[in-house]
Protein backbone atom coordinates (compact mmCIF):
# COMPACT_ATOMS: atom_id res chain seq x y z
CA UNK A 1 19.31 -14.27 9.92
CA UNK A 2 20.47 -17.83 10.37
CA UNK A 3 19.00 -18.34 14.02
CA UNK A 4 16.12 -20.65 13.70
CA UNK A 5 15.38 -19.59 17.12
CA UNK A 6 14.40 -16.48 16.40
CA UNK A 7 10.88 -16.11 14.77
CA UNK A 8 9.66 -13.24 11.59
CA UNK A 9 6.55 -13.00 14.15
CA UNK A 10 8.35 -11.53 17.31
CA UNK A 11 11.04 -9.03 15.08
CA UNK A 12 7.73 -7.49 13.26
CA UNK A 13 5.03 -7.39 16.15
CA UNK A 14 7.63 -4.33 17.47
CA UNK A 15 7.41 -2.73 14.06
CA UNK A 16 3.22 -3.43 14.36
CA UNK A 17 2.56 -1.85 17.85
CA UNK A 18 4.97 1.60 17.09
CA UNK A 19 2.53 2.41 14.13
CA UNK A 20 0.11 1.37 16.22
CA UNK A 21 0.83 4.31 18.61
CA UNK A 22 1.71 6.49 15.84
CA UNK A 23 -1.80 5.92 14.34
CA UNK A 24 -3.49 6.75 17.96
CA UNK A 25 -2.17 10.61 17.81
CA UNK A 26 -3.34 10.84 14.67
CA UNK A 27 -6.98 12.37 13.52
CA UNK A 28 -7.76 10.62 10.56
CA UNK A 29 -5.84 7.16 9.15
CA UNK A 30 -6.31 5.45 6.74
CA UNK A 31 -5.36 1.70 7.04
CA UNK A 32 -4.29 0.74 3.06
CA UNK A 33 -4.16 -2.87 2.45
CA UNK A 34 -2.39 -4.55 -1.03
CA UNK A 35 -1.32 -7.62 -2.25
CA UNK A 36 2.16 -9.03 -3.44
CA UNK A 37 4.19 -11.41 -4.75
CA UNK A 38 7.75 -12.07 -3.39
CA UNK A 39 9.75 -14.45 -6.11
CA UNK A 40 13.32 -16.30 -5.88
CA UNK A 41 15.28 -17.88 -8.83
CA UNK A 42 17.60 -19.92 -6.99
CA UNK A 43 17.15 -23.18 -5.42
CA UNK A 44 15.16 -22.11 -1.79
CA UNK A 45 12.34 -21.55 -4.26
CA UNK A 46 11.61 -25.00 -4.11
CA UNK A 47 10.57 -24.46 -0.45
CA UNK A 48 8.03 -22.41 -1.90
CA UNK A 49 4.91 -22.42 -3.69
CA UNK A 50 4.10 -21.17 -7.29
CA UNK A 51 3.15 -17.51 -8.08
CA UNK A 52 2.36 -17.27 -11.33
CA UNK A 53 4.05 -17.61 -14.62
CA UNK A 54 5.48 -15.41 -17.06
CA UNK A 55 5.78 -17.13 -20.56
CA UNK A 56 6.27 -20.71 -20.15
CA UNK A 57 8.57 -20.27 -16.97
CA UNK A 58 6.59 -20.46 -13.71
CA UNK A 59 7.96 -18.52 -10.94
CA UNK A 60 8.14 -19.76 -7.13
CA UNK A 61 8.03 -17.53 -4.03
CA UNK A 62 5.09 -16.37 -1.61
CA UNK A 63 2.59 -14.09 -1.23
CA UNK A 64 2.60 -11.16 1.22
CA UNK A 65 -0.33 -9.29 2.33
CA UNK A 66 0.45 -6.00 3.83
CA UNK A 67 -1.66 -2.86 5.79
CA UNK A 68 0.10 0.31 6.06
CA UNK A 69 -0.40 2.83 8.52
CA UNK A 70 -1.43 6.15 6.44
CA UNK A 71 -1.77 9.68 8.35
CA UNK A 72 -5.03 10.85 6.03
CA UNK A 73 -4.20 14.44 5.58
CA UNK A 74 -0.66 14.55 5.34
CA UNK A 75 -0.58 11.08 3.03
CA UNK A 76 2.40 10.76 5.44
CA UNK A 77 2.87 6.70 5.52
CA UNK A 78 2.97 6.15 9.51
CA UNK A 79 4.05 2.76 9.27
CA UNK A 80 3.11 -1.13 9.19
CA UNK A 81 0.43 -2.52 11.24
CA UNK A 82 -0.29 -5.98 9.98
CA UNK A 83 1.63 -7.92 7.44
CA UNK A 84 0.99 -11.51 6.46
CA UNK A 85 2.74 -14.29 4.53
CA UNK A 86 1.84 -17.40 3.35
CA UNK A 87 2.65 -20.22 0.63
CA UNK A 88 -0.17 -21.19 -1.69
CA UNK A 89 -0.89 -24.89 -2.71
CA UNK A 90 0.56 -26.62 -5.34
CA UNK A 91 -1.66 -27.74 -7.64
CA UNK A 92 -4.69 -26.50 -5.64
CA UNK A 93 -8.34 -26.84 -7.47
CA UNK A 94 -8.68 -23.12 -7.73
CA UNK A 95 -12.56 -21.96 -8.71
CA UNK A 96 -13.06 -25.70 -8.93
CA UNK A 97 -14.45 -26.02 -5.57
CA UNK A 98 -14.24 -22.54 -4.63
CA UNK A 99 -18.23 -22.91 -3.80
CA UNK A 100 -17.65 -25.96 -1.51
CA UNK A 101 -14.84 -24.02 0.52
CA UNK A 102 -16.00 -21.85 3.92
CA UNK A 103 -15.49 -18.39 3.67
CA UNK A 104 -12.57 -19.01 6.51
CA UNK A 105 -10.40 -21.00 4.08
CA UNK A 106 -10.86 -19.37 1.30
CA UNK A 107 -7.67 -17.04 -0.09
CA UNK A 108 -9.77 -13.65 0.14
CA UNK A 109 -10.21 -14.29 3.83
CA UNK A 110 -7.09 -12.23 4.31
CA UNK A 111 -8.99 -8.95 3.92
CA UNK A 112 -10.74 -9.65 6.74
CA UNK A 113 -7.70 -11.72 9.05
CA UNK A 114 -6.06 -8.09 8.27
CA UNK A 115 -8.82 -6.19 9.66
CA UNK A 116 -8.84 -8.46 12.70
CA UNK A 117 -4.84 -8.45 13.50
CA UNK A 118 -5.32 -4.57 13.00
CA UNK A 119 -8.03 -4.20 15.48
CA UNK A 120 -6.07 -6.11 18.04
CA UNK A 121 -3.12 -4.21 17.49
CA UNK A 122 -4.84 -0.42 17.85
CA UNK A 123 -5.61 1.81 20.61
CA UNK A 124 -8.99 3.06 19.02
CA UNK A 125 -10.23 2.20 15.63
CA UNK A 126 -12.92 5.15 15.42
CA UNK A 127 -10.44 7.32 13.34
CA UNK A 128 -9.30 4.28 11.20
CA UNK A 129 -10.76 4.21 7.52
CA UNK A 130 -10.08 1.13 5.94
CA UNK A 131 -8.28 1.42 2.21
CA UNK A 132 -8.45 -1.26 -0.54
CA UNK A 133 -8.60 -2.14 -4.33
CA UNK A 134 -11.47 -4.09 -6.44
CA UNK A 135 -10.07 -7.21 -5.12
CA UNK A 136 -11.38 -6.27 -1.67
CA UNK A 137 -14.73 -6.20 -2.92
CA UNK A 138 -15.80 -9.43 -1.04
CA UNK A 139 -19.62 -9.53 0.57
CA UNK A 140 -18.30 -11.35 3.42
CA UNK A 141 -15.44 -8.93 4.15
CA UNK A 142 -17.81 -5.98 4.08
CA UNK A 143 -20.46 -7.31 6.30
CA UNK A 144 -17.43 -7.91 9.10
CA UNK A 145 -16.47 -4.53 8.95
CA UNK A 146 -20.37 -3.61 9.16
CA UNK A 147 -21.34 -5.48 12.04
CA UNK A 148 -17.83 -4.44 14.26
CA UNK A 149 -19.03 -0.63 13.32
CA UNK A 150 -15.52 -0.61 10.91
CA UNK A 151 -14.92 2.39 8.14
CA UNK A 152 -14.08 1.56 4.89
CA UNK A 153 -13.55 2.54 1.23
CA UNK A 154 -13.47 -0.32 -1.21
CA UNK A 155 -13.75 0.28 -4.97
CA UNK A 156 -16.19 -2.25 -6.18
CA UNK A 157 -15.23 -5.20 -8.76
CA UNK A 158 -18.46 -6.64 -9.06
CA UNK A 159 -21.96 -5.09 -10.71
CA UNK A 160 -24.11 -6.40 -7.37
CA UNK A 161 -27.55 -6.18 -7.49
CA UNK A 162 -29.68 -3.75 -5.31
CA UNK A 163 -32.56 -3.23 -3.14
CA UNK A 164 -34.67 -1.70 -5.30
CA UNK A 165 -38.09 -2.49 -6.63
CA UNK A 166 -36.39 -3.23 -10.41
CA UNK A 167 -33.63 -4.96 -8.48
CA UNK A 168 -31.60 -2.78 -10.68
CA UNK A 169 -27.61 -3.21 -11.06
CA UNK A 170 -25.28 -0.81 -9.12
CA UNK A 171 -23.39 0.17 -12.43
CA UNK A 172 -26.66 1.28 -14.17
CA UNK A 173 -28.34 2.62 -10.88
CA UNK A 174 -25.16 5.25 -10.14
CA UNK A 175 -24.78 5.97 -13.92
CA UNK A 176 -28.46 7.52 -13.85
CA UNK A 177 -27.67 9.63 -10.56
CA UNK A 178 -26.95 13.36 -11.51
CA UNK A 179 -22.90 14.59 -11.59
CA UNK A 180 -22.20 16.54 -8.31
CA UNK A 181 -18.86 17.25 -8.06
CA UNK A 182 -15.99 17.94 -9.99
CA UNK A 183 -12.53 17.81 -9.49
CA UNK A 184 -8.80 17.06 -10.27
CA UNK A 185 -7.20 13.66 -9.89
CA UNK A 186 -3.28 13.42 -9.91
CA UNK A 187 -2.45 9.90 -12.02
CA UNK A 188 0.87 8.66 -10.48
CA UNK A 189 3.43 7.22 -13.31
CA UNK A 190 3.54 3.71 -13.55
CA UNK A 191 5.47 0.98 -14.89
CA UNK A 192 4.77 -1.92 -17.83
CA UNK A 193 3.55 -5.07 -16.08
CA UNK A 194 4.00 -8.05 -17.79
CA UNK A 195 1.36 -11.00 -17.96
CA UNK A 196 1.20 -14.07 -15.69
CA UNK A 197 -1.71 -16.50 -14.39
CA UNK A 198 -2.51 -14.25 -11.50
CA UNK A 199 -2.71 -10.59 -12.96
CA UNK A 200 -3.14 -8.94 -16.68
CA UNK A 201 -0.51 -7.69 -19.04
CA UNK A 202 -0.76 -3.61 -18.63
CA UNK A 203 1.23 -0.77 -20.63
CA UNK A 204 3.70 1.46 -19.05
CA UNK A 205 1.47 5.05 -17.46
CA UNK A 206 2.87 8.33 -17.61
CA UNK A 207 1.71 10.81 -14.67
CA UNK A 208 -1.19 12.80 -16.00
CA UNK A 209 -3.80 14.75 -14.33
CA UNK A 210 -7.51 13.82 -14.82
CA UNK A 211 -10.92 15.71 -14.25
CA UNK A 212 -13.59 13.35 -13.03
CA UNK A 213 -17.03 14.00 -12.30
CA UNK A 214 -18.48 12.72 -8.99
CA UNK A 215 -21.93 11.01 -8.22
CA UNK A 216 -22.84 9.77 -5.05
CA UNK A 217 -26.20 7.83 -3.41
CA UNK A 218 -27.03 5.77 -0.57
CA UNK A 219 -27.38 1.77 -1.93
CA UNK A 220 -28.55 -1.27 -0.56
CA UNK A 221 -26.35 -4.52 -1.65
CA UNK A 222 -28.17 -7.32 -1.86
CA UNK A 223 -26.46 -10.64 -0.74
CA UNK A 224 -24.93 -13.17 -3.33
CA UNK A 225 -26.13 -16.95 -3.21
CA UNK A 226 -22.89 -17.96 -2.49
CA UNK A 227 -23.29 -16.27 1.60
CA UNK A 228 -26.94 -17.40 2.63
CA UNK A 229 -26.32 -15.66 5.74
CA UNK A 230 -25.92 -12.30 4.37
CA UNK A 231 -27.63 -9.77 5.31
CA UNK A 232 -28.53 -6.86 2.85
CA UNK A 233 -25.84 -4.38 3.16
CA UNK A 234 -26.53 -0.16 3.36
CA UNK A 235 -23.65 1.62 2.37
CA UNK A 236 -22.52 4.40 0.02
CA UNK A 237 -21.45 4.42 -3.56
CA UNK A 238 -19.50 7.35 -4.89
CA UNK A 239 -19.22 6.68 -8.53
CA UNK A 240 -15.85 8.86 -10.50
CA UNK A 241 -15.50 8.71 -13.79
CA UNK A 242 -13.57 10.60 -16.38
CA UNK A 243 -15.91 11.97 -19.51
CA UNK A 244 -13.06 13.56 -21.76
CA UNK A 245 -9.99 11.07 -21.33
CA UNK A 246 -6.52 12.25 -23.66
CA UNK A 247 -6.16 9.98 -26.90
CA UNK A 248 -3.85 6.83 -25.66
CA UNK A 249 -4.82 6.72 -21.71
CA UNK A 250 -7.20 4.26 -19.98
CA UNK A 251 -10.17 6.86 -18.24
CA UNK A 252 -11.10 7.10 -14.41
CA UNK A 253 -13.61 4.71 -13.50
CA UNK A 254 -14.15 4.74 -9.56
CA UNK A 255 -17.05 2.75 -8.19
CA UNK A 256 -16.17 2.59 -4.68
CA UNK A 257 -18.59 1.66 -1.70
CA UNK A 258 -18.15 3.33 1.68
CA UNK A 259 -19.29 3.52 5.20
CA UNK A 260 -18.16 7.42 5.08
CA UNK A 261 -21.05 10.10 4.76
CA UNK A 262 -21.55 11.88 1.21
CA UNK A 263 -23.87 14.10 1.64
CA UNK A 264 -21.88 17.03 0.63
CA UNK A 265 -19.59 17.68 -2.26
CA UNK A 266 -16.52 18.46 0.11
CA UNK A 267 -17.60 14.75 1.84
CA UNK A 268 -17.78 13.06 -1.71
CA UNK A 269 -14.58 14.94 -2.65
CA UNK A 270 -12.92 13.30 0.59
CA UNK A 271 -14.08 9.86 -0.22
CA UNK A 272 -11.94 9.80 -3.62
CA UNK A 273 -8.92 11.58 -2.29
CA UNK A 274 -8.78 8.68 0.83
CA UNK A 275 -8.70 5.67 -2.33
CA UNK A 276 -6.14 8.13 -4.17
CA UNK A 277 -3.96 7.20 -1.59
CA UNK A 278 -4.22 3.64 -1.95
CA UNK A 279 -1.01 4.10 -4.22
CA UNK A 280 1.11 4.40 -1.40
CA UNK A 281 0.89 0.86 -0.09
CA UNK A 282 2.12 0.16 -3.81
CA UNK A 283 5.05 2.04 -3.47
CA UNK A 284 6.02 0.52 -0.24
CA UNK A 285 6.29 -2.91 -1.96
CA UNK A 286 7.99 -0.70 -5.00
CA UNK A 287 10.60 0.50 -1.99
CA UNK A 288 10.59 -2.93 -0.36
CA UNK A 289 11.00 -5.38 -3.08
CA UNK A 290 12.74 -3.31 -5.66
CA UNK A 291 14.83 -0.37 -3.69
CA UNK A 292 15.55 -2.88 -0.73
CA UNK A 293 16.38 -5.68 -3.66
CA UNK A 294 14.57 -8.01 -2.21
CA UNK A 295 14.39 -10.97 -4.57
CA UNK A 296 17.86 -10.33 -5.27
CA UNK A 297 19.17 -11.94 -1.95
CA UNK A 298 20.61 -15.44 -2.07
CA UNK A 299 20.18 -16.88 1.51
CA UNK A 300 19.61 -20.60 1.52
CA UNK A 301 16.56 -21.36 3.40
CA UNK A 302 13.25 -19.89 3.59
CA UNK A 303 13.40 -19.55 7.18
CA UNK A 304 16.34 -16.81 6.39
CA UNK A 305 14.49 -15.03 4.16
CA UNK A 306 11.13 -14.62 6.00
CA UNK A 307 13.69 -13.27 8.62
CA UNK A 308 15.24 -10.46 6.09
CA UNK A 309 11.92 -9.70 4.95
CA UNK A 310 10.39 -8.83 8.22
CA UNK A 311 13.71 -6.37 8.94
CA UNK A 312 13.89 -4.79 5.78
CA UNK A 313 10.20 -3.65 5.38
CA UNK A 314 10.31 -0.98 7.98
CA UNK A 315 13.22 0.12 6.86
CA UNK A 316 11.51 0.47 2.99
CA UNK A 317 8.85 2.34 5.00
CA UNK A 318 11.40 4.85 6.00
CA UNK A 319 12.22 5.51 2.40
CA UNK A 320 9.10 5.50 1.11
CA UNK A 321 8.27 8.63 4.03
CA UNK A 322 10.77 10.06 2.76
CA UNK A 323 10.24 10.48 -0.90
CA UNK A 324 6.62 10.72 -0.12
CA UNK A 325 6.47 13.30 2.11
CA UNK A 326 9.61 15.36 -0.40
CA UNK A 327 6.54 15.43 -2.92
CA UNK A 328 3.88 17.07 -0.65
CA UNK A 329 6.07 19.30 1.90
CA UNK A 330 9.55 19.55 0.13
CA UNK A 331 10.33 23.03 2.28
CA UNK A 332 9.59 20.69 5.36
CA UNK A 333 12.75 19.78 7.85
CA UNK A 334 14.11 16.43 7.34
CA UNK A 335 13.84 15.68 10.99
CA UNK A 336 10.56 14.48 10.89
CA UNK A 337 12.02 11.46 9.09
CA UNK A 338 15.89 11.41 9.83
CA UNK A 339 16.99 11.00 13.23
CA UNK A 340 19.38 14.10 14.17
CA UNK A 341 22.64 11.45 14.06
CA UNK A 342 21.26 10.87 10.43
CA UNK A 343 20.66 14.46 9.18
CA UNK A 344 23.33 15.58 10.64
CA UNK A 345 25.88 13.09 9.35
CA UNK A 346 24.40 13.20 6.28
CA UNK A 347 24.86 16.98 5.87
CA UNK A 348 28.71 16.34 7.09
CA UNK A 349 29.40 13.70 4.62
CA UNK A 350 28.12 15.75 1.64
CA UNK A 351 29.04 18.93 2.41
CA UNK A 352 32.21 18.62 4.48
CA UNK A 353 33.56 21.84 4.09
CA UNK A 354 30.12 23.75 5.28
CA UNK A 355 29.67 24.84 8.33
CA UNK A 356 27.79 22.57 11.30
CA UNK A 357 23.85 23.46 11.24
CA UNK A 358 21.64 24.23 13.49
CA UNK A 359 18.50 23.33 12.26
CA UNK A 360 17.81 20.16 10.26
CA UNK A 361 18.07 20.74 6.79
CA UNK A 362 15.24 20.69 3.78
CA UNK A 363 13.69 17.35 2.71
CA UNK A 364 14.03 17.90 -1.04
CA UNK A 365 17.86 18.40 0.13
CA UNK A 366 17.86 15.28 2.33
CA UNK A 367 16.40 13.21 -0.74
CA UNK A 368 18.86 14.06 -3.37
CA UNK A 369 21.96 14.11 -0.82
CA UNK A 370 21.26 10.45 0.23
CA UNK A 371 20.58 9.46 -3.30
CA UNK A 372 23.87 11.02 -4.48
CA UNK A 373 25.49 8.79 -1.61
CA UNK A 374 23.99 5.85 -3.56
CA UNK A 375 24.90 7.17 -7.45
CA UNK A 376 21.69 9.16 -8.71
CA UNK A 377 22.61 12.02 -10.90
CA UNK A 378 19.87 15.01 -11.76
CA UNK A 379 19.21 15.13 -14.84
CA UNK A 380 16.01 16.23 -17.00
CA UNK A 381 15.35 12.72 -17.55
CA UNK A 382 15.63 11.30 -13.88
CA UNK A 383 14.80 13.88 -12.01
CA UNK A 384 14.55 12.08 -8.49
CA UNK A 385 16.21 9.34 -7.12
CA UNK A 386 15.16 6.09 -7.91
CA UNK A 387 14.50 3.22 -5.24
CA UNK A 388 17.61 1.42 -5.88
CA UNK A 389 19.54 4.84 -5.65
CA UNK A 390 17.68 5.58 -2.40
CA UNK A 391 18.47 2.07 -0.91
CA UNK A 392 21.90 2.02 -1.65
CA UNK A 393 22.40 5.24 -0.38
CA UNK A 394 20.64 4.99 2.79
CA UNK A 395 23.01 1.91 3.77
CA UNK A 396 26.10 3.98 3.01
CA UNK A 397 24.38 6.94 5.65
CA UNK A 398 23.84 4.26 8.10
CA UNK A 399 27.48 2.75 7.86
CA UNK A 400 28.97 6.61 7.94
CA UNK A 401 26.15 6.86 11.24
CA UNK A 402 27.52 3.97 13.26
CA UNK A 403 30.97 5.47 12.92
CA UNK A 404 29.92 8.85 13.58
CA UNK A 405 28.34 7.51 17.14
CA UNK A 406 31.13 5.60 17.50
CA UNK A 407 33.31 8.29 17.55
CA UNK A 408 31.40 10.63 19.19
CA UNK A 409 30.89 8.22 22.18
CA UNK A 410 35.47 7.89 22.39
């Protein structure tokens, strides 16, 4: 951690190129990229740049921008592929001369420098769908992925304007096409977010399901004034919304553009399920920052830190897999997560008195038994463990693994 002479670059380009590999057997991915913060309270923060503030109390850290590796039909998160860091300016001019600025500098470049380390990095990019949230909705960033024949899904922030002979709106335009699916969307529980500079006070969510009607039509963006070199873009919009929302919840709205065909209700119905899994990058920084208690370390240089970040976040992908793939396949073996060392250590510290197996045991099981290692109870109320339950447990399995090897190597 301490070694100056060892750089964040080299320990994650390892992690970058496995998922890379993992993604080439695969035959759909999608690559899901996401924004965070990372914040410190202790003095190293001053090596860092401001965040955001909550109250009057601004917080220091850095911003991480992370892709992750997502096997499409099994939502089984296959690892990181790209993951970039940076400090922003103090006291930068913001909006202020956010017109003057090229495209290149600009902070929402990073879609796009993402797409780029990622294409580097893979072994084909034909069976790669691109993943990403309102704030990817950046003309620019979709005419890249355009011209390089990319795939993509991006939900839409803006209401551009169209090709059309009214030069109608793309809100209004979709809102008159006829409903042509329908289907069931699985809200994931989600926590109360308090406000700073950089994103919106929202309420607590409690897991819900939603029916949402579908509409989908070819559209034809027409370039802002801010990128005179744009070029009209032809894509697809697949428009879900949610007509009969339950008193006290926020309904589905879903404008997202595409490069993925629509013209059939099972291809419209794929299209929303690929940006339903969006959430997963979410819960990786969920598993990284909060189970992997991240902000909580105290090392006294930023150097130190990048270091720890780069070696704890495949390890948070590890967990998330884990508690992931326990919600889809729970019946599944455990060995297509644990290592046999792992499961089978695991199964010998909790159950000592059972009998050595022969097969790896359930996931569900696997779950539970290394959150009990780091203090979960079940109960009706916390029904799975927690992140901070599965991290603490996981480095007691890993300590009890290093002297199981050790011993079975005397």
């Amino acid at each position: 951690m301490e070694n100056d002479e060892v750089f964040p670059e080299a320990i994650e380009e390892g992690v970058f190129r496995a998922a890379a590999d993992a993604a080439a057997k695969c035959e759909l991915v999608l690559a899901v990229q996401d924004t965070t913060s990372v914040t410190y309270p202790h003095s190293v923060a001053e090596e860092f740049g401001d965040v955001g503030s909550v109250g009057p109390h601004k917080s220091q850290g850095l911003w991480v921008h992370s892709t992750l590796m997502v096997d499409a039909h099994r939502a089984d998160p296959l690892g990181l592929i790209d993951q970039s860091r940076w400090i922003r300016e103090r006291n930068r001019s913001g909006k202020a001369t956010r017109k003057q600025r090229r495209y290149e500098d600009k902070e929402s470049f990073k879609w796009q420098q993402a797409a780029e380390q990622m294409t580097e990095r893979l072994h084909r990019t034909d069976n790669v769908v691109t993943v990403a949230d309102r704030e990817a909705d950046v003309f620019e960033f979709m005419q890249y992925q355009l011209e390089h024949e990319l795939r993509f899904v991006v939900r839409a922030f803006q209401n551009r304007r169209l090709e059309t002979k009214d030069k109608c709106a793309l809100w209004p335009w979709m809102a008159q096409q006829p409903v042509q699916a329908k289907r069931t969307v699985e809200i994931q529980q989600r926590g109360a977010q308090r406000s700073t500079n950089n994103q919106n006070e929202r309420a607590a969510r409690s897991a819900r399901q939603a029916i949402v009607t579908i509409r989908a039509a070819p559209v034809t963006l027409r370039p802002p004034q801010s990128v005179p070199q744009g070029k009209p873009l032809s894509v697809h919009a697949v428009f879900v919304t949610e007509a009969h929302c339950p008193k006290g919840h926020k309904p589905i709205e879903w404008m997202l553009l595409t490069t993925e065909a629509v013209d059939t209700v099972d291809a419209m119905d794929r299209v929303s399920r690929y940006y339903e899994q969006r959430w997963l990058v979410e819960e990786f920084h969920k598993a990284w920052k909060t189970g992997c208690r991240l902000e909580q370390r105290r090392l006294q240089s930023a150097g130190n830190l990048e270091r720890l970040m780069v070696i704890l976040a495949p390890m948070a992908v590890q967990m998330l897999r884990l508690r992931a793939l326990t919600e889809l396949e729970p019946s599944t073996r455990c060995d297509i997560v644990l290592s046999t060392a792992q499961w089978r250590c695991l199964h010998a510290t909790v159950l000592p008195k059972k009998r050595r197996l022969r097969k790896a045991p359930r996931l569900d099981w696997a779950l539970e038994a290394i959150g009990n290692l780091g203090g979960w109870c079940k109960t009706k109320r916390n029904p799975r463990p927690g992140w901070i339950s599965l991290w603490r447990g996981w480095l007691d399995l890993e300590r009890y693994v290093q002297g199981w090897l050790a011993h079975a190597q005397s």
